[in-house]
Protein backbone atom coordinates (compact mmCIF):
# COMPACT_ATOMS: atom_id res chain seq x y z
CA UNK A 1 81.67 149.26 67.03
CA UNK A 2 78.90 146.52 66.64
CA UNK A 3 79.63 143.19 65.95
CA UNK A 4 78.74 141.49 62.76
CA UNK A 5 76.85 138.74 62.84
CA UNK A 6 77.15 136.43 59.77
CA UNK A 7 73.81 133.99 59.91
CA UNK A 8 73.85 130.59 57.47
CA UNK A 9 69.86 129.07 57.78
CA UNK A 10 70.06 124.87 57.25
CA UNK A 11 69.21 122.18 54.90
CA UNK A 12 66.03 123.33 53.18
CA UNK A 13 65.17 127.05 54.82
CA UNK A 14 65.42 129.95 53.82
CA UNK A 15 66.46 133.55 55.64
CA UNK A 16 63.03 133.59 56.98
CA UNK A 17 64.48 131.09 59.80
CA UNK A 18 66.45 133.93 61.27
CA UNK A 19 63.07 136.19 61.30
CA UNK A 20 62.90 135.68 65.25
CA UNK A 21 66.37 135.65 66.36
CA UNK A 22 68.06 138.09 63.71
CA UNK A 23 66.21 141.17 65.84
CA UNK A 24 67.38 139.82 69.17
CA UNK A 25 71.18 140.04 67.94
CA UNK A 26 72.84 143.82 69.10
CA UNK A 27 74.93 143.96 66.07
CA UNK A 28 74.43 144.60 62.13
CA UNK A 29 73.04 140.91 60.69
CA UNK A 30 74.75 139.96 57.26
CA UNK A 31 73.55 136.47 55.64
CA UNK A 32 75.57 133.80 53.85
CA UNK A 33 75.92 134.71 50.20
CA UNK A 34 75.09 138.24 50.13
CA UNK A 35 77.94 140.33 49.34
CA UNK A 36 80.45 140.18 51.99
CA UNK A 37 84.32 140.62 52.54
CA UNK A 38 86.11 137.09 53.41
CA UNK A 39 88.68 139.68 55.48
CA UNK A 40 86.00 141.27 57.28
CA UNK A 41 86.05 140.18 60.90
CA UNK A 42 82.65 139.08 61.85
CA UNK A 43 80.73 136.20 64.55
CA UNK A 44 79.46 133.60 62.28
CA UNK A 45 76.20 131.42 63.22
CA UNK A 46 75.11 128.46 61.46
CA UNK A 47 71.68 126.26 61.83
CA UNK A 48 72.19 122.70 61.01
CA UNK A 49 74.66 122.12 57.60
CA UNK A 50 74.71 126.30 57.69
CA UNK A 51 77.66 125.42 60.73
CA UNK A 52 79.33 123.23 58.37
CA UNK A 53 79.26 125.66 55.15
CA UNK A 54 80.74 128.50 57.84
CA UNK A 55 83.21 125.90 58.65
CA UNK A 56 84.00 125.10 54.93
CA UNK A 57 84.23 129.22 54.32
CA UNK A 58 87.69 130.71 54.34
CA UNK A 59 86.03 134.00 56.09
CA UNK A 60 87.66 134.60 59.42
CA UNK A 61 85.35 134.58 62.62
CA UNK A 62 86.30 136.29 65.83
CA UNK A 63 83.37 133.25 67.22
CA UNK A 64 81.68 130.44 65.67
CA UNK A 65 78.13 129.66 66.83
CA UNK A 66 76.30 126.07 65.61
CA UNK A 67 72.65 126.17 66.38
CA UNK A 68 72.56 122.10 66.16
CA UNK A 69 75.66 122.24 63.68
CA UNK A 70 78.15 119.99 62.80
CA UNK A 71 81.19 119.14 60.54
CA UNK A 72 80.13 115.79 60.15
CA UNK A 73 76.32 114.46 60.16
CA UNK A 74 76.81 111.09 59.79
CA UNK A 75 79.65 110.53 62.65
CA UNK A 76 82.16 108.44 63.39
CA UNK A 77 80.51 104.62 65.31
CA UNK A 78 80.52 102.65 62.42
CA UNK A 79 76.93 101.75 62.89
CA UNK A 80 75.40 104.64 63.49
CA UNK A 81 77.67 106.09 60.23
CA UNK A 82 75.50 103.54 58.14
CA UNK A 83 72.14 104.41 59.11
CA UNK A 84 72.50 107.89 59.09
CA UNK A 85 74.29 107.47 55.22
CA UNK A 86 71.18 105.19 53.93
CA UNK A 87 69.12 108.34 55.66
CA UNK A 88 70.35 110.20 53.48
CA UNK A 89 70.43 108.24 50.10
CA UNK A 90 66.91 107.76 50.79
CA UNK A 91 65.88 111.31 51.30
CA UNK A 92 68.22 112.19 48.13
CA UNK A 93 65.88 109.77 46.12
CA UNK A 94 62.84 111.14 47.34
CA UNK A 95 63.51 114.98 46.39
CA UNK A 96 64.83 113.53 42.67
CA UNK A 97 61.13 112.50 42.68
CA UNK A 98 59.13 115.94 44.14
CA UNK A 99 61.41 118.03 46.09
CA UNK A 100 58.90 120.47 47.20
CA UNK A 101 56.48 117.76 48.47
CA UNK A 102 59.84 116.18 50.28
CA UNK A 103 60.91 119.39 51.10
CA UNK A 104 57.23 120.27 53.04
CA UNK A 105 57.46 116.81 54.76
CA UNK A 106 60.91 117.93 56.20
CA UNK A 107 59.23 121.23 57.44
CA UNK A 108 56.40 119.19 59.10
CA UNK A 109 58.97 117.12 60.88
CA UNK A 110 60.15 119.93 61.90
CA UNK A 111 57.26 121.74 63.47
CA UNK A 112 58.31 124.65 61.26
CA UNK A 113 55.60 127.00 60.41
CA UNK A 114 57.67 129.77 58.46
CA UNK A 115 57.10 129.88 54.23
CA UNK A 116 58.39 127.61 51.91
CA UNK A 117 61.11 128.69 49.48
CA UNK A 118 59.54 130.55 46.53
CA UNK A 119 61.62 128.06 44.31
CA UNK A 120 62.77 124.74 45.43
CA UNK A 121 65.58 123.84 43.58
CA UNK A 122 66.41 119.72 43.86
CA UNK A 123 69.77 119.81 42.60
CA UNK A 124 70.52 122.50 45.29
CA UNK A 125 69.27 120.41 48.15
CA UNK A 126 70.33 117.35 47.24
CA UNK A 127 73.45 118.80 46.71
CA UNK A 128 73.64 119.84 50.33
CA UNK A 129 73.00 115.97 51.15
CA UNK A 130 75.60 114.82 49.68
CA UNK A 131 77.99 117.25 51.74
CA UNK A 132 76.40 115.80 54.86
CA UNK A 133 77.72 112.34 54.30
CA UNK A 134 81.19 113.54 53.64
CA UNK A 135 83.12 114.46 56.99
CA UNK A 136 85.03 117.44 57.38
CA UNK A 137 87.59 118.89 60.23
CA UNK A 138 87.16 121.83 62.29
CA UNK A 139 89.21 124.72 60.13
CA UNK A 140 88.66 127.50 62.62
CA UNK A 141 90.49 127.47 66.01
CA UNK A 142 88.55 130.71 67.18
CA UNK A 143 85.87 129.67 70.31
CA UNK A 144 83.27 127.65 68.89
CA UNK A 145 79.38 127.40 71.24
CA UNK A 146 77.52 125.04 69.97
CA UNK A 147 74.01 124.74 71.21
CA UNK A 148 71.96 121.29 70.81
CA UNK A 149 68.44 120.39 71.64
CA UNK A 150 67.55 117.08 73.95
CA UNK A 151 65.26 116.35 71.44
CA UNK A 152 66.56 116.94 67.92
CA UNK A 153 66.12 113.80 65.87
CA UNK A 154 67.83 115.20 63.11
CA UNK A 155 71.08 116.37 65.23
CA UNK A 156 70.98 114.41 68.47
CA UNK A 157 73.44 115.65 71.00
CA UNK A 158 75.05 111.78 70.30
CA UNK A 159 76.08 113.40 66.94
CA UNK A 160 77.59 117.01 68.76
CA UNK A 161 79.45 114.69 71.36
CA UNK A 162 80.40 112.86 68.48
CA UNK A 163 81.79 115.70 66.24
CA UNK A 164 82.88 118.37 69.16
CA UNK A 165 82.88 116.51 72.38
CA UNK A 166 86.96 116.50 72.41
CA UNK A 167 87.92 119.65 71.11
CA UNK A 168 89.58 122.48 73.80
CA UNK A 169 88.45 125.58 71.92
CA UNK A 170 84.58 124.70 71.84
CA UNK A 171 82.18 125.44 74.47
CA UNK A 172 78.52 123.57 74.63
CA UNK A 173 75.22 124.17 75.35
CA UNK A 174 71.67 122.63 75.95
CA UNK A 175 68.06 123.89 75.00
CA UNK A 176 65.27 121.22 75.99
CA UNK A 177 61.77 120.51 73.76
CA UNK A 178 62.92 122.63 70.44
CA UNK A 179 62.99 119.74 67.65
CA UNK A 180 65.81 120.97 64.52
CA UNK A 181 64.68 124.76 65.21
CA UNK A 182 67.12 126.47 67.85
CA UNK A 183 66.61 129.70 66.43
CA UNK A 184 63.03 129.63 65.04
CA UNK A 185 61.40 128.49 68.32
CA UNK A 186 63.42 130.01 71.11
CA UNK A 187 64.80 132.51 69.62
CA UNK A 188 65.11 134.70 73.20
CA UNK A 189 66.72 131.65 75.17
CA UNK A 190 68.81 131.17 71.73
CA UNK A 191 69.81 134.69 71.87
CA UNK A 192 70.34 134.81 76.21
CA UNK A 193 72.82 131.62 75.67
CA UNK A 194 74.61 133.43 73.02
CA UNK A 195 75.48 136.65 74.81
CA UNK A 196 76.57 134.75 78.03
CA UNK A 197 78.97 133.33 76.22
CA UNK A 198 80.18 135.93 74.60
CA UNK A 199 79.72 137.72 77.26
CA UNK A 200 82.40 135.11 79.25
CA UNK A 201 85.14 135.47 76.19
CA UNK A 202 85.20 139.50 75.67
């Protein structure tokens, strides 16, 4: 039988950030939201705060896979915890004013070339804001990968140590020179590092 891969995109995408990955995965691809069976056994994979809403889910994984996710975005070091929470209150002002303008500005951080969503909703990003600055515990004790980027500004790897780094059940991983977009830009070395470790735990 295939495996079912359960795919959550992050803050401020859409679906179409699975478009180069989604085809690389050798099982059938469900995504967050769409009709789907909290008792049906499946691999979920989460960009960004998609990890954390998996987390958050009472659906039962056989694996959880962060593409630069966390459970909590704003960490622990009390410092770093207060810049990362004015981050936020600042961007949550500046999509009250023109989410879509904020929104493209994120994108173009990003390097992300894909569309932007038909409707931008600012209540339903801001909304996923305020969930980053709230910290949550690790709910699932099935193996966890969790890949990071050397370069993600958004989710530095200080943030994964930070939120995973002590935890027995979770396995990590490194892509170099990918910004926030794991899945978007490398979708093939995404993909290889998946597998492997699958690969390791079947």
């Amino acid at each position: 039988m295939k495996p079912v891969f359960l795919l959550c995109h992050g803050f401020g995408f859409t679906w179409e950030y699975w478009r180069n990955l989604a085809p690389l995965l050798s099982g059938d691809v469900v995504y967050f939201g769409e009709n789907f069976a909290k008792d049906r056994r499946c691999i979920g994979v989460g960009h960004s705060v998609g990890f954390q809403k998996l987390n958050n889910s009472d659906i039962k994984f056989d694996y959880l896979i962060g593409l630069q996710g966390f459970t909590n975005f704003c960490g622990v070091e009390e410092e770093t915890k207060k810049i990362r929470e004015r981050n936020i209150d600042r961007m949550i002002e500046m999509y009250e004013i023109n989410a879509a303008k904020s929104l493209q500005a994120f994108h173009n951080m990003c390097g992300y070339e894909g569309p932007m969503p038909e409707n931008v909703v600012a209540a339903d990003l801001t909304a996923d804001l305020r969930s980053m600055k709230r910290k949550y515990e690790c709910r699932h004790d099935c193996p966890i990968l969790i890949i990071g980027s050397d370069d993600d500004e958004i989710v530095p790897l200080s943030i994964l140590d930070d939120n995973f780094g002590d935890m027995p059940n979770v396995s990590r991983e490194k892509i170099n020179n990918v910004s926030h977009l794991l899945g978007f830009k490398k979708a093939e070395k995404t993909a290889e590092k998946i597998f492997l470790y699958l690969q390791r735990k079947l």
